[in-house]
Protein backbone atom coordinates (compact mmCIF):
# COMPACT_ATOMS: atom_id res chain seq x y z
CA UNK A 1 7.81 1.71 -19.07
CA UNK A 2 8.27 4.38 -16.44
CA UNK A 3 10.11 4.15 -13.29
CA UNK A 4 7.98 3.18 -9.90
CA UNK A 5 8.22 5.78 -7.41
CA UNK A 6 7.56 5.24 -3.43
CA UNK A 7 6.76 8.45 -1.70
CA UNK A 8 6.66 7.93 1.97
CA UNK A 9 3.27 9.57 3.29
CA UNK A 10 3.96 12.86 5.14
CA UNK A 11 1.93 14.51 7.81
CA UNK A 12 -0.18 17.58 6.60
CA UNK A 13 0.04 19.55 10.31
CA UNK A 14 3.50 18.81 10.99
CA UNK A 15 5.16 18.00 7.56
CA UNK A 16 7.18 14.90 8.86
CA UNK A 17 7.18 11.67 7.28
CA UNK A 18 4.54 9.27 8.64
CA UNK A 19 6.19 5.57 9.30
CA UNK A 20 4.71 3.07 7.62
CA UNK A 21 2.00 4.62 4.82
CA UNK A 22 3.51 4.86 1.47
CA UNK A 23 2.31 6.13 -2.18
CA UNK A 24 3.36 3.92 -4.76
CA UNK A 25 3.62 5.47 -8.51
CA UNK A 26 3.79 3.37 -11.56
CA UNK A 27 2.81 3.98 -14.98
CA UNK A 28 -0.67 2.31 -14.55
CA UNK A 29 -1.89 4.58 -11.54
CA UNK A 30 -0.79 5.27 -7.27
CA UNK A 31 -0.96 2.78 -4.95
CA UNK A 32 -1.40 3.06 -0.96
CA UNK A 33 -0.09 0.67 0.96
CA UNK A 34 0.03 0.52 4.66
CA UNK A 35 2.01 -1.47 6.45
CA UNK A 36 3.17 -4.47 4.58
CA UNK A 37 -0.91 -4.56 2.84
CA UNK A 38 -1.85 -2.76 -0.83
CA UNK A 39 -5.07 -1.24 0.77
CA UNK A 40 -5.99 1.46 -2.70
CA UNK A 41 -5.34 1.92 -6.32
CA UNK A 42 -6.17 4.71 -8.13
CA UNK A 43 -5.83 4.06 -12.08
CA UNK A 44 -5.19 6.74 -14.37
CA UNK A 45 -8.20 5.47 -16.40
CA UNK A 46 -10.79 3.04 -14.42
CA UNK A 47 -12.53 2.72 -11.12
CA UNK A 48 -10.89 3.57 -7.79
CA UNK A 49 -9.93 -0.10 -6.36
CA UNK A 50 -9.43 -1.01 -2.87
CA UNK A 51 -8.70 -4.54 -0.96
CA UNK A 52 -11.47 -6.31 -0.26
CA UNK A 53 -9.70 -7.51 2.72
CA UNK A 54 -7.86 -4.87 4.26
CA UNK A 55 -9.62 -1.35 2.80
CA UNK A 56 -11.30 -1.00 6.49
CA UNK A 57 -8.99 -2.99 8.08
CA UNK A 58 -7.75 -0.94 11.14
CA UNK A 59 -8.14 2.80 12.76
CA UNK A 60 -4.30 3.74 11.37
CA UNK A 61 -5.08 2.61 8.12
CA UNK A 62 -8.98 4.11 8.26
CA UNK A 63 -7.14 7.34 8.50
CA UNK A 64 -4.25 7.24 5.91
CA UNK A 65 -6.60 5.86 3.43
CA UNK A 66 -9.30 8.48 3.83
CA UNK A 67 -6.19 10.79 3.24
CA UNK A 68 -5.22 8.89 0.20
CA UNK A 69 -8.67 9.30 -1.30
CA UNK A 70 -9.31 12.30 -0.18
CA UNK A 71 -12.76 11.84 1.56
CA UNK A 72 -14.06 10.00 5.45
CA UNK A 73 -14.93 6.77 5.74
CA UNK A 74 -18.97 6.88 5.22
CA UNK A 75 -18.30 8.62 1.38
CA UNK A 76 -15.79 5.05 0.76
CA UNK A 77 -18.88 3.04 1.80
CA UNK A 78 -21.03 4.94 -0.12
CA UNK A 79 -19.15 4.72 -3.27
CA UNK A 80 -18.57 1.02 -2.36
CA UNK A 81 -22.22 0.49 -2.47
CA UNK A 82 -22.99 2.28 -5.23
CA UNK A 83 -20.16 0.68 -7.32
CA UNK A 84 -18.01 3.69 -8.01
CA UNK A 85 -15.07 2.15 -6.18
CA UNK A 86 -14.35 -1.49 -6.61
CA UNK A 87 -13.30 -4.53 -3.95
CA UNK A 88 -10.84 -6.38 -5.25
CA UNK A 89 -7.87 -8.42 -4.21
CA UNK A 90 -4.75 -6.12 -4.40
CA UNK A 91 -2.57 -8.25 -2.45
């Protein structure tokens, strides 16, 4: 089993760590969590999984997830729909 590493988020204009918006890394795939919430998991083999409860849940977290995954919030919905990311419960 490897070793679970939290990265703390950093800010891509100003380099300084962003409070609150972590990357978790485990041996299965990276989590995001925000806040105290698990809002995305990205598997090393599988679909893309986000929290069907808390995914879309605020502006702050809108914008660290989009970060996370690497795309705006219309190409989540869009892959939601389509079923290329899953909703699941991650916390």
């Amino acid at each position: 089993m490897k070793k679970i590493k939290v990265h703390q988020m950093t800010s891509p204009r100003t380099g300084n760590p962003i409070a609150n918006q972590f990357e978790i890394y485990t041996d299965k795939g990276v989590y995001f969590q925000s806040y105290r919430s698990i809002i995305a998991f990205k598997p090393y083999n599988g679909k893309t999984q986000l929290d069907e409860n808390y995914w879309d849940y605020s502006r702050t977290t809108s914008k660290y997830r989009n970060e996370f995954l690497n795309e705006y919030t219309e190409e989540t919905r869009r892959k939601i729909k389509e079923g290329e990311y899953k909703l699941t419960n991650l916390n």
